[in-house]
C-alpha atoms as a PDB file:
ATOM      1  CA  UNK A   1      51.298 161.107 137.737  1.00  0.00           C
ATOM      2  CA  UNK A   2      48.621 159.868 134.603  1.00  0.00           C
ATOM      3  CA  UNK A   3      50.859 156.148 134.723  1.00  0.00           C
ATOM      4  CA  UNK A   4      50.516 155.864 138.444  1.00  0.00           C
ATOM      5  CA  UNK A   5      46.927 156.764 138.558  1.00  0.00           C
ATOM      6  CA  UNK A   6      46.192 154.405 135.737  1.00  0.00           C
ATOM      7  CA  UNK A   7      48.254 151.857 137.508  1.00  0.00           C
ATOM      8  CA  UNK A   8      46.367 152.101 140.492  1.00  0.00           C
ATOM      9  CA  UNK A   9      43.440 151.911 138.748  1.00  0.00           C
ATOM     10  CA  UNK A  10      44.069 148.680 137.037  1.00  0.00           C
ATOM     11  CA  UNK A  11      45.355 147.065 140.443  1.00  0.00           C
ATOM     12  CA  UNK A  12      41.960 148.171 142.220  1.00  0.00           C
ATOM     13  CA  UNK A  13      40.118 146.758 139.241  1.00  0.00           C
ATOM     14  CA  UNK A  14      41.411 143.669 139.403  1.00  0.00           C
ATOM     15  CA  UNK A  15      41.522 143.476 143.146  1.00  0.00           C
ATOM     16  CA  UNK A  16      37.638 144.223 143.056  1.00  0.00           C
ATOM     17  CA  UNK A  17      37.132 141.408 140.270  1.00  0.00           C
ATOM     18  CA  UNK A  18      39.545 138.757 142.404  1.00  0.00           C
ATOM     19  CA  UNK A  19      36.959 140.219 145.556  1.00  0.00           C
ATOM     20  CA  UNK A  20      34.109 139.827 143.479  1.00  0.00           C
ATOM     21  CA  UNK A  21      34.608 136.318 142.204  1.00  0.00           C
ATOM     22  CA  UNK A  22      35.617 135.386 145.728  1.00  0.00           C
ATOM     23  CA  UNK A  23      32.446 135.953 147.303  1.00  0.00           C
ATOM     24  CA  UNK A  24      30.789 134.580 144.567  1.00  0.00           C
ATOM     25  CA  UNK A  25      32.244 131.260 144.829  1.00  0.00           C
ATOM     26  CA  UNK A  26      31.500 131.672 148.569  1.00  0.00           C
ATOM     27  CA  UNK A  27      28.136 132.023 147.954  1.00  0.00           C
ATOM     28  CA  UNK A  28      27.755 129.323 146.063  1.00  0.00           C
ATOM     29  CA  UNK A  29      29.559 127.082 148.777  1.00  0.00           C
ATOM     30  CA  UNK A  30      26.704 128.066 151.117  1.00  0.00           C
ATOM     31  CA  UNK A  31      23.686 127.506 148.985  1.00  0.00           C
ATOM     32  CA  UNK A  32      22.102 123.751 150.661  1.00  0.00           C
ATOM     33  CA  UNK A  33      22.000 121.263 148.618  1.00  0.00           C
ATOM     34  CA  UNK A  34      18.895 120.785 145.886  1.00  0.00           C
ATOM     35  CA  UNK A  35      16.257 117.784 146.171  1.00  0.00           C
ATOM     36  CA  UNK A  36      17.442 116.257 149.089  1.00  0.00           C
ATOM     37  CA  UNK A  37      13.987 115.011 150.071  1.00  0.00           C
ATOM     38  CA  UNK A  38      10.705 115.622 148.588  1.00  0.00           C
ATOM     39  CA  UNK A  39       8.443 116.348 151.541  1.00  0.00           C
ATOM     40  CA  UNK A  40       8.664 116.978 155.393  1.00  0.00           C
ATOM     41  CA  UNK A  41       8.074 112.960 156.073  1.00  0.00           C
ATOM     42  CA  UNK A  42       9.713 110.142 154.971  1.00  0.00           C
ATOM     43  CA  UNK A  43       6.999 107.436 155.460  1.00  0.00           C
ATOM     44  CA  UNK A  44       6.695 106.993 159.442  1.00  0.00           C
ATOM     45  CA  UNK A  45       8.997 110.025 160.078  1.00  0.00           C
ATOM     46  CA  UNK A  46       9.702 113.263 159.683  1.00  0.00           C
ATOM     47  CA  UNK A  47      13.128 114.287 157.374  1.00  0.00           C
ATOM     48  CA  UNK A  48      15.835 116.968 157.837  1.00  0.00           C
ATOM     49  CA  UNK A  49      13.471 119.184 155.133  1.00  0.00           C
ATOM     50  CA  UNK A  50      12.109 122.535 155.840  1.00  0.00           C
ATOM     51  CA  UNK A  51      10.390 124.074 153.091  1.00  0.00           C
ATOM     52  CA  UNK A  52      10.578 127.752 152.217  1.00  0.00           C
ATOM     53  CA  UNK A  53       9.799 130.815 154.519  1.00  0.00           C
ATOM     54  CA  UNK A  54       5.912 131.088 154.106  1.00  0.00           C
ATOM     55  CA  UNK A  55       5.306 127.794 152.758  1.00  0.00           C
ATOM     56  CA  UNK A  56       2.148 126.295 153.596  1.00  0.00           C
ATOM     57  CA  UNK A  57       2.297 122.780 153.473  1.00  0.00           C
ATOM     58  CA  UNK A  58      -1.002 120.095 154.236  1.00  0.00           C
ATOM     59  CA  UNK A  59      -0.194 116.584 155.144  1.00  0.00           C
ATOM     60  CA  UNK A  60      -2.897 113.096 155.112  1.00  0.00           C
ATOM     61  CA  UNK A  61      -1.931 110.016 156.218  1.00  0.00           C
ATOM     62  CA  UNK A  62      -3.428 106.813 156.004  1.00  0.00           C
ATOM     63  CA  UNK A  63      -3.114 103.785 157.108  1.00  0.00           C
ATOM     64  CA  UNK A  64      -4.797  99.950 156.358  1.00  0.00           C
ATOM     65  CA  UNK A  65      -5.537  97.499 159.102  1.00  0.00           C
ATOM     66  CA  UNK A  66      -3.444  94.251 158.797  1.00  0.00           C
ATOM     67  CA  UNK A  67      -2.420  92.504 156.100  1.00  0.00           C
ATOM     68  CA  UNK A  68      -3.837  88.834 156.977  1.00  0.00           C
ATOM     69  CA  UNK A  69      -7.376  88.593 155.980  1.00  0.00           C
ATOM     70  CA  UNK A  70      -8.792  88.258 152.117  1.00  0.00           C
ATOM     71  CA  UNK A  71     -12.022  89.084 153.827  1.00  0.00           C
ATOM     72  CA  UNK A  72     -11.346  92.606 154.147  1.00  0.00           C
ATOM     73  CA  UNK A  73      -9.364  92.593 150.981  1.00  0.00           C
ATOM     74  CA  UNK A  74      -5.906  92.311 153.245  1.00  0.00           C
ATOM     75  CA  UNK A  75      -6.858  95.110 155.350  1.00  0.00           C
ATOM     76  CA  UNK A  76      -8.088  97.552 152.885  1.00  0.00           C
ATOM     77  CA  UNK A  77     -11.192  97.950 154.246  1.00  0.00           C
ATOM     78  CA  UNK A  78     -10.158  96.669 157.604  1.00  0.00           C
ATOM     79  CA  UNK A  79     -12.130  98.630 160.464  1.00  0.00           C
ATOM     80  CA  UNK A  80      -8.516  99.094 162.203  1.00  0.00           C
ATOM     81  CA  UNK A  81      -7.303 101.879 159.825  1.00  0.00           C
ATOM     82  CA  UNK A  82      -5.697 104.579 160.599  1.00  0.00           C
ATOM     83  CA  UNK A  83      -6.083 108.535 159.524  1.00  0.00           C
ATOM     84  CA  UNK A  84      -3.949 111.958 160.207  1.00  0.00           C
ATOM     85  CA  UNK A  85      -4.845 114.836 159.127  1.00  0.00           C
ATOM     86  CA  UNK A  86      -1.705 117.692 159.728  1.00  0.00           C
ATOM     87  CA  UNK A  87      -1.213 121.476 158.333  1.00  0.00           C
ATOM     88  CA  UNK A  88       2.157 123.153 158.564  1.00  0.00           C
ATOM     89  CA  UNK A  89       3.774 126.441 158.165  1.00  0.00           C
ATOM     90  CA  UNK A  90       7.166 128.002 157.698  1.00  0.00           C
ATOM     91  CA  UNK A  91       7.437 130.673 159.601  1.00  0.00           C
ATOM     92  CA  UNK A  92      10.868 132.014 159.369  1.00  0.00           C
ATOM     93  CA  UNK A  93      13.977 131.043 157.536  1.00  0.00           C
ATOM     94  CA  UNK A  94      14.247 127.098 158.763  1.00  0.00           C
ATOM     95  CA  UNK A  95      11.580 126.717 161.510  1.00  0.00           C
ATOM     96  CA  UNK A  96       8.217 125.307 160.983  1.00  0.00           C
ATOM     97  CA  UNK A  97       5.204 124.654 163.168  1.00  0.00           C
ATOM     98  CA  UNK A  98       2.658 122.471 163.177  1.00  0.00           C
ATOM     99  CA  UNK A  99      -0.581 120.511 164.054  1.00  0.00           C
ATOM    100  CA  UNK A 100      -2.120 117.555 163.411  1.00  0.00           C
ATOM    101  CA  UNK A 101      -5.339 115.140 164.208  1.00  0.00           C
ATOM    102  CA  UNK A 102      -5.388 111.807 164.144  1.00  0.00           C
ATOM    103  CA  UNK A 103      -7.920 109.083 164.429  1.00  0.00           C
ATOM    104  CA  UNK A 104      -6.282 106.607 166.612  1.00  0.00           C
ATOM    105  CA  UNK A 105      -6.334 107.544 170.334  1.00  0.00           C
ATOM    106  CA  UNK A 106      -7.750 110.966 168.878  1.00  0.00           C
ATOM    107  CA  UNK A 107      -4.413 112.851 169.133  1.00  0.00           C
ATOM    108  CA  UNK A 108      -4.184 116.511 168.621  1.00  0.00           C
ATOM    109  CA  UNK A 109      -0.415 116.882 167.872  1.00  0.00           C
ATOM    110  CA  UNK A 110       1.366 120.582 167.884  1.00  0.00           C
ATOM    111  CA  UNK A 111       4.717 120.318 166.528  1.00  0.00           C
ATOM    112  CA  UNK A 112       8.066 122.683 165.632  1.00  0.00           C
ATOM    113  CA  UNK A 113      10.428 121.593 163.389  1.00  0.00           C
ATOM    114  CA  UNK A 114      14.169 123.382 163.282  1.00  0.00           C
ATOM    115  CA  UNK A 115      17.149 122.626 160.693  1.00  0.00           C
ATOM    116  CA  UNK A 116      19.707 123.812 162.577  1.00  0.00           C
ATOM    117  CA  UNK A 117      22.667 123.316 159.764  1.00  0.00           C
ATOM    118  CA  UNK A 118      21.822 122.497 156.277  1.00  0.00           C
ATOM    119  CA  UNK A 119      24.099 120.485 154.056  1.00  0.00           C
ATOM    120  CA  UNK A 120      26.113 122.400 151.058  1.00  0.00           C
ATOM    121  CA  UNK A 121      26.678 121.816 147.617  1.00  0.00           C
ATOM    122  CA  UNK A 122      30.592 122.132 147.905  1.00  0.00           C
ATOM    123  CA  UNK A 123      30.843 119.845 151.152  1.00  0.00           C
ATOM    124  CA  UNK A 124      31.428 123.065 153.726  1.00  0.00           C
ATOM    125  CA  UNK A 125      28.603 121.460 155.797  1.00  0.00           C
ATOM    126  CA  UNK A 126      28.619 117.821 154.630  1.00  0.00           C
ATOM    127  CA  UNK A 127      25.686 116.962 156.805  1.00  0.00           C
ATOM    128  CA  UNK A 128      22.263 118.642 157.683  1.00  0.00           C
ATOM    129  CA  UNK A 129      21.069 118.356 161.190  1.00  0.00           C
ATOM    130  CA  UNK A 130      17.456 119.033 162.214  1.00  0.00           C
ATOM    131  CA  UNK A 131      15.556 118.882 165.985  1.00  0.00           C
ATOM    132  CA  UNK A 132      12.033 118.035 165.765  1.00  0.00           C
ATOM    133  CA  UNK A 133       9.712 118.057 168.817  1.00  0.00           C
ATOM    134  CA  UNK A 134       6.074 117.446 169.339  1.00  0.00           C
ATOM    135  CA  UNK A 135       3.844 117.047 172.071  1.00  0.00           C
ATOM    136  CA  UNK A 136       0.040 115.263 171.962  1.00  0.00           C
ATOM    137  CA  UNK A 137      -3.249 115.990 173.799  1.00  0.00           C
ATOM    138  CA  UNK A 138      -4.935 112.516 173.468  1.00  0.00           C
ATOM    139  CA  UNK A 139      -8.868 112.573 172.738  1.00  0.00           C
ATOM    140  CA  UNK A 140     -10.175 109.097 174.645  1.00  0.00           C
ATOM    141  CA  UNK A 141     -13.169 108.844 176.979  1.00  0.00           C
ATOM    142  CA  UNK A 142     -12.149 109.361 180.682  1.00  0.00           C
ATOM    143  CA  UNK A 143     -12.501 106.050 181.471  1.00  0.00           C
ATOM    144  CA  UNK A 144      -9.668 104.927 179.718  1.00  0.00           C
ATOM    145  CA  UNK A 145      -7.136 106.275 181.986  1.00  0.00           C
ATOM    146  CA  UNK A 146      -8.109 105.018 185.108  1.00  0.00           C
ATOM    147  CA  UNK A 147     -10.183 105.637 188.264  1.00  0.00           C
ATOM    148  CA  UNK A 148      -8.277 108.610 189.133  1.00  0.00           C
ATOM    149  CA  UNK A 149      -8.553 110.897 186.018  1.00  0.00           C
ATOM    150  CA  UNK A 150      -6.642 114.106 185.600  1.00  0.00           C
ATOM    151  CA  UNK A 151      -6.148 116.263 182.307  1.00  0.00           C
ATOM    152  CA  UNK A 152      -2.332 115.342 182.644  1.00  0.00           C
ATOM    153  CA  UNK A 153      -2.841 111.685 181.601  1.00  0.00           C
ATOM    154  CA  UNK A 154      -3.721 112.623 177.872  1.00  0.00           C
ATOM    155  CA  UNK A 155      -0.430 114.364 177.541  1.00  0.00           C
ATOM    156  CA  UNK A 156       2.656 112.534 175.799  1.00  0.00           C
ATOM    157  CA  UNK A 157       5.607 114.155 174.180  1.00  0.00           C
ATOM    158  CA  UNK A 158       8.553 113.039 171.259  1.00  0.00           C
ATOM    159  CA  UNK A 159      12.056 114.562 170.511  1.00  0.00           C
ATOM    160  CA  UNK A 160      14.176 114.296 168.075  1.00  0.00           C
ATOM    161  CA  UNK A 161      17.927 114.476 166.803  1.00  0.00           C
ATOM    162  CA  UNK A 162      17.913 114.336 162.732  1.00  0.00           C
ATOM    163  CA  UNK A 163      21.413 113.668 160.726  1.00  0.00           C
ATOM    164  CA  UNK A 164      20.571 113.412 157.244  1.00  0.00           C
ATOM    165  CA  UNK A 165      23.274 113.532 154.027  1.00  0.00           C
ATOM    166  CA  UNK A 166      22.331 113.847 150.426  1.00  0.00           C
ATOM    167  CA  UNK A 167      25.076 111.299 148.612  1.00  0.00           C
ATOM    168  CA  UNK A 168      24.136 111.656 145.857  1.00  0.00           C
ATOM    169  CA  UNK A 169      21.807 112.664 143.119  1.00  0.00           C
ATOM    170  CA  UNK A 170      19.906 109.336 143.352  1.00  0.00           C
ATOM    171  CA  UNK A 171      20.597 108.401 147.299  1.00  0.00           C
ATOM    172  CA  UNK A 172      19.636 110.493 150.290  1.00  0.00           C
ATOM    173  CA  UNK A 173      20.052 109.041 154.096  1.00  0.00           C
ATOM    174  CA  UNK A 174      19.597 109.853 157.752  1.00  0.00           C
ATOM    175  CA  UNK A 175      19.897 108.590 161.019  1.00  0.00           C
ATOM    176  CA  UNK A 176      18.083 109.821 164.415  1.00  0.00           C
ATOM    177  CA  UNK A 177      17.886 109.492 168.013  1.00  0.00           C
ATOM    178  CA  UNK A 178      14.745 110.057 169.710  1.00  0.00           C
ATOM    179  CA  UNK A 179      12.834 110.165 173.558  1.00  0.00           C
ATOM    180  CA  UNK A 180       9.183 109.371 173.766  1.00  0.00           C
ATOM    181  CA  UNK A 181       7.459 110.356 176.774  1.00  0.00           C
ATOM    182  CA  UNK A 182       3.907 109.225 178.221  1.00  0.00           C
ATOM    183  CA  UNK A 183       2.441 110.657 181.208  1.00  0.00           C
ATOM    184  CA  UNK A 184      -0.051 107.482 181.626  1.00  0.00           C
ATOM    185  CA  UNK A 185       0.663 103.975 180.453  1.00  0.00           C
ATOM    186  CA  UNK A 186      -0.945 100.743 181.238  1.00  0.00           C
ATOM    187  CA  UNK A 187       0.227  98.795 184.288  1.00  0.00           C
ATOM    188  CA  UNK A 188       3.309  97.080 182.785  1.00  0.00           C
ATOM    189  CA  UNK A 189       4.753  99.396 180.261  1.00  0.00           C
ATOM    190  CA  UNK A 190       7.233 102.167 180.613  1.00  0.00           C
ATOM    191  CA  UNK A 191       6.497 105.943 180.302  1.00  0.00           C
ATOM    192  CA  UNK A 192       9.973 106.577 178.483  1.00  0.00           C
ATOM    193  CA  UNK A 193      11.497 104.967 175.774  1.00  0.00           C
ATOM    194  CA  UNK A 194      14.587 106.130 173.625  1.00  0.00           C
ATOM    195  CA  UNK A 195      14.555 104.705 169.718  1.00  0.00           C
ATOM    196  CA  UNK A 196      17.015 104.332 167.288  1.00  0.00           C
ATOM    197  CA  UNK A 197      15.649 105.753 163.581  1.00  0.00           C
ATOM    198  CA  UNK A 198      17.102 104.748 160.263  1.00  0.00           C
ATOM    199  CA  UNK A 199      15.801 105.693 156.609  1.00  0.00           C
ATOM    200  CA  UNK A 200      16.825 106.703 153.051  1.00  0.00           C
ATOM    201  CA  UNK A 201      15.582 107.638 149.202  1.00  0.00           C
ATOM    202  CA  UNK A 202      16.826 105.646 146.712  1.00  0.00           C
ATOM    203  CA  UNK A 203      15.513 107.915 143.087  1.00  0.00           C
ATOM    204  CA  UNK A 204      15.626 105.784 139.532  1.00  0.00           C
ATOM    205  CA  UNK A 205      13.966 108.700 137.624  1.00  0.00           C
ATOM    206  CA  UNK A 206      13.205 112.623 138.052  1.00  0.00           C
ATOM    207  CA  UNK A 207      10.128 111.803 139.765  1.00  0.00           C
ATOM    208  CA  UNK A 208       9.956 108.224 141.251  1.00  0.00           C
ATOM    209  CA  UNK A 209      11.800 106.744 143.802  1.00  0.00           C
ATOM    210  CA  UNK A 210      12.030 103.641 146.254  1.00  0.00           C
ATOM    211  CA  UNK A 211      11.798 105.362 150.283  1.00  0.00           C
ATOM    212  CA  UNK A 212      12.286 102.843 153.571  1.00  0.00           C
ATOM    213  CA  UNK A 213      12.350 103.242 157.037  1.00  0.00           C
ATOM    214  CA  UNK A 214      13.219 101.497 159.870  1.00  0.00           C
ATOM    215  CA  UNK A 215      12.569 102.674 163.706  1.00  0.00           C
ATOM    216  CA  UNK A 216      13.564 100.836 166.658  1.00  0.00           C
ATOM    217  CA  UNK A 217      13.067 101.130 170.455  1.00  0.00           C
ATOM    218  CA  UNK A 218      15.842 100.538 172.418  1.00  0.00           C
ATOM    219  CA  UNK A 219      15.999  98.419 175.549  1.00  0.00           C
ATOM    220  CA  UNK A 220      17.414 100.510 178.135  1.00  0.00           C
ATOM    221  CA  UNK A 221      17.570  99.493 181.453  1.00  0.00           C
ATOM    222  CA  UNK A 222      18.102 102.948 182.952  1.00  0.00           C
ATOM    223  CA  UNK A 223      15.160 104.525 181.787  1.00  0.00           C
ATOM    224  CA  UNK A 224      13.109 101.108 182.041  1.00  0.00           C
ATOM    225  CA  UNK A 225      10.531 100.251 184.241  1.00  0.00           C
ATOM    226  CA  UNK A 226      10.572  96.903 183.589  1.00  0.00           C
ATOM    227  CA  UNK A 227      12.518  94.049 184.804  1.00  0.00           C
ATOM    228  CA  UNK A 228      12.537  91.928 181.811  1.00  0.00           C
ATOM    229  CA  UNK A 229      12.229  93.371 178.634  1.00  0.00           C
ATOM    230  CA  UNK A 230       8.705  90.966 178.114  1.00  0.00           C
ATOM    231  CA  UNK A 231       6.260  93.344 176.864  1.00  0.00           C
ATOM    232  CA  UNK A 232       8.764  95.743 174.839  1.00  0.00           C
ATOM    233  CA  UNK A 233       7.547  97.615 172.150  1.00  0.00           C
ATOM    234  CA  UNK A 234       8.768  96.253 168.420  1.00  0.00           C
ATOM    235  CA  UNK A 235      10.601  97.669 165.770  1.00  0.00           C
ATOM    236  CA  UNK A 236       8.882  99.962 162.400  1.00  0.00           C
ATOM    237  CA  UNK A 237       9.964  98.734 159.304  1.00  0.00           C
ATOM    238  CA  UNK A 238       8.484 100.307 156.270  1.00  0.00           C
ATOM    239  CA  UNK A 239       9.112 100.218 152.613  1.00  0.00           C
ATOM    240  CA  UNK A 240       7.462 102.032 149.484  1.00  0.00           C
ATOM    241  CA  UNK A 241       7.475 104.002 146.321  1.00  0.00           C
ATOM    242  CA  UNK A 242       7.349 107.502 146.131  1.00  0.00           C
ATOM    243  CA  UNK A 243       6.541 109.996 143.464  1.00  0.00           C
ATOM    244  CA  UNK A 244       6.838 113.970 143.326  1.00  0.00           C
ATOM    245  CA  UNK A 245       5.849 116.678 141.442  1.00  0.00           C
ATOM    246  CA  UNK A 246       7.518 119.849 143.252  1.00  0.00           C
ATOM    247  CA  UNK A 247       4.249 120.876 144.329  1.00  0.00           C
ATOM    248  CA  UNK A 248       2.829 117.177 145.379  1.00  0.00           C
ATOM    249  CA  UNK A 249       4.610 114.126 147.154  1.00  0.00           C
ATOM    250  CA  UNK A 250       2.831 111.099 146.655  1.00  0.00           C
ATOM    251  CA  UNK A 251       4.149 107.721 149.279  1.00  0.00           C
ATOM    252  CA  UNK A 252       2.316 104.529 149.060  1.00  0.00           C
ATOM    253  CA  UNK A 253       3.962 101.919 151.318  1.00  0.00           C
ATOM    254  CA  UNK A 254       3.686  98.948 153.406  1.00  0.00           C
ATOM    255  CA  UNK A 255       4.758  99.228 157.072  1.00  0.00           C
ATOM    256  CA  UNK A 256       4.310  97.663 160.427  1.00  0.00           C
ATOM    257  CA  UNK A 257       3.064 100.221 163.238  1.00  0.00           C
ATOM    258  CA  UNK A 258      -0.679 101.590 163.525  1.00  0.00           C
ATOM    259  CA  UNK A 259       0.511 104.955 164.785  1.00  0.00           C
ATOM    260  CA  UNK A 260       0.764 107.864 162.760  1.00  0.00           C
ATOM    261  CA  UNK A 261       2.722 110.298 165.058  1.00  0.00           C
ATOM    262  CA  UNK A 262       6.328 109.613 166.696  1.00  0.00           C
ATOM    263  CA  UNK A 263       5.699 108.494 169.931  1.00  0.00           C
ATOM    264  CA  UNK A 264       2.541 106.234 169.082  1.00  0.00           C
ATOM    265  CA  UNK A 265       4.870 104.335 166.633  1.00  0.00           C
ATOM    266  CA  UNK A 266       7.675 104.025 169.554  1.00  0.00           C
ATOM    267  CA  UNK A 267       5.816 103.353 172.253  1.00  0.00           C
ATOM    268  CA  UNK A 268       2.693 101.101 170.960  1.00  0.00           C
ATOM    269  CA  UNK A 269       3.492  99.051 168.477  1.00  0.00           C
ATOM    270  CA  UNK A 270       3.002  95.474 168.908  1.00  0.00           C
ATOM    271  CA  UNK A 271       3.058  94.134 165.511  1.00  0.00           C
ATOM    272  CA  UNK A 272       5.994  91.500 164.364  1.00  0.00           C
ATOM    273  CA  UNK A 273       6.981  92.405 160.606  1.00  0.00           C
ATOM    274  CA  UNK A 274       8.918  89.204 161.020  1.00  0.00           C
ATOM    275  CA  UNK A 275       5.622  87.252 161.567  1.00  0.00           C
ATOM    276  CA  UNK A 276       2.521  89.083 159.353  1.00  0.00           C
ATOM    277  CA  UNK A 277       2.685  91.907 160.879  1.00  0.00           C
ATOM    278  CA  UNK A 278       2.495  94.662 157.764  1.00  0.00           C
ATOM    279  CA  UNK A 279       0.199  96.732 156.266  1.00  0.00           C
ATOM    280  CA  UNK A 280      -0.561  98.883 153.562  1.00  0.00           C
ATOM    281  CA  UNK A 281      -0.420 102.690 153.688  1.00  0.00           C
ATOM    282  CA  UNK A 282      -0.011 106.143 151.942  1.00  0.00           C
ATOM    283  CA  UNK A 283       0.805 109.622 152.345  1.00  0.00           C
ATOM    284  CA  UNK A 284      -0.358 112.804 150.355  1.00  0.00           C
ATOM    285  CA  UNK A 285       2.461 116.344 150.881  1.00  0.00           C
ATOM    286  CA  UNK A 286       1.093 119.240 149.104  1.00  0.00           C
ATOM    287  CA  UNK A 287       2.986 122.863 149.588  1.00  0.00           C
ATOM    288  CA  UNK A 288       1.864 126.219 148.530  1.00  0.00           C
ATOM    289  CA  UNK A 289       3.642 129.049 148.551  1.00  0.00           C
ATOM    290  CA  UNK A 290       3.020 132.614 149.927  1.00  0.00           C
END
């Protein structure tokens, strides 16, 4: 009777170590993946990142007028700049809300931010995928929208569908899809517009790294209001250099839309990076933690 209790004992102690080590390795084939990008925004646009539950995190972006003039020291102190100021929060485990103001066009932007699957360190998930939506209240005089005013004509809206994949230590990448929406637009432009959204870190040290982006509104005759694409919007490009600190996120950059929030960039930009169209910018992330 003593042998076959001590028998069973060492079976169920080695069944509870097998069980043990088990879930342990299963745990550890769940955690995300570390340092896949440093901040919420990846130059122009947002990334697949959520911080932390509780995690307040303040945003400014900036943005120099044109890069063709000494006069104004290449658009340093051009009076075309740009400014957004934006405060987020995480308020459960992977969502994140948000507002921001910004200078051009006066936009008051409220935003929620979801990461639906988050990549894993052992491949189970090999991608993470993130929505993002906003929607903006736009701050011009009345005049601007027409003789027949209504509240409704400030409003525009952006989506989007994130796919991002950490390949490495050094290289992170993601794609997106996205649909801008205005509910006023000058006589000749479309109210809908559906972009294509490229971008990636490459990192050469623990704290610096080379960032780009690349946005690009698609020409699609369903949605199009327009019977030649003649006054289309152009494509973002944007390169930089980015450092972080954990805490900080520093992005200084030169890129080719005015706009500061999604569907501005989409829907309203106009300059040619082919053809001078660039100009210097920067971004400040800082997070704190509650």
């Amino acid at each position: 009777m003593k042998k076959t209790i001590f028998s069973l004992l060492i079976i169920f102690t080695f069944l509870s170590s097998a069980f043990c080590q088990d879930t342990t390795e299963e745990k550890k084939k769940d955690k995300p993946v570390r340092d896949f990008w440093s901040s919420g925004m990846l130059i122009d646009q947002q990334t697949s990142f959520v911080p932390e539950v509780k995690t307040f995190e303040s945003v400014i972006q900036h943005r120099f007028g044109a890069i063709d003039n000494i006069s104004d020291v290449y658009g340093i102190f051009s009076p075309g700049a740009n400014l957004r100021m934006a405060f987020n929060y995480v308020i459960v485990k992977n969502v994140q809300i948000g507002y921001g103001l910004t200078k051009g066009n006066m936009y008051s932007d409220f935003n929620l931010k979801w990461a639906v699957l988050n990549q894993t360190r052992e491949n189970k998930i090999p991608v993470s995928v993130t929505l993002y939506g906003n929607f903006a209240i736009s701050g011009n005089a009345d005049e601007a929208y027409g003789l027949e005013y209504e509240f409704g004509n400030r409003l525009s809206a952006f989506s989007q569908l994130i796919i991002g994949r950490k390949v490495s230590d050094a290289l992170s990448v993601q794609t997106a899809v996205s649909f801008t929406h205005y509910n006023w637009v000058e006589t000749g432009k479309d109210h809908d517009f559906l972009a294509w959204h490229f971008g990636g870190r490459l990192k050469f040290s623990p704290q610096s790294s080379l960032i780009f982006n690349f946005d690009l509104p698609l020409q699609v005759e369903l949605i199009s209001e327009q019977r030649e694409f003649t006054n289309h919007p152009k494509s973002n490009l944007s390169i930089g250099y980015e450092v972080s600190t954990g805490t900080h996120a520093f992005q200084f950059f030169v890129a080719t839309a005015p706009g500061l929030i999604g569907q501005d960039i989409i829907a309203n930009n106009y300059n040619d990076w082919t053809d001078k169209g660039l100009t210097f910018g920067f971004l400040i992330n800082r997070f704190w933690a509650f």
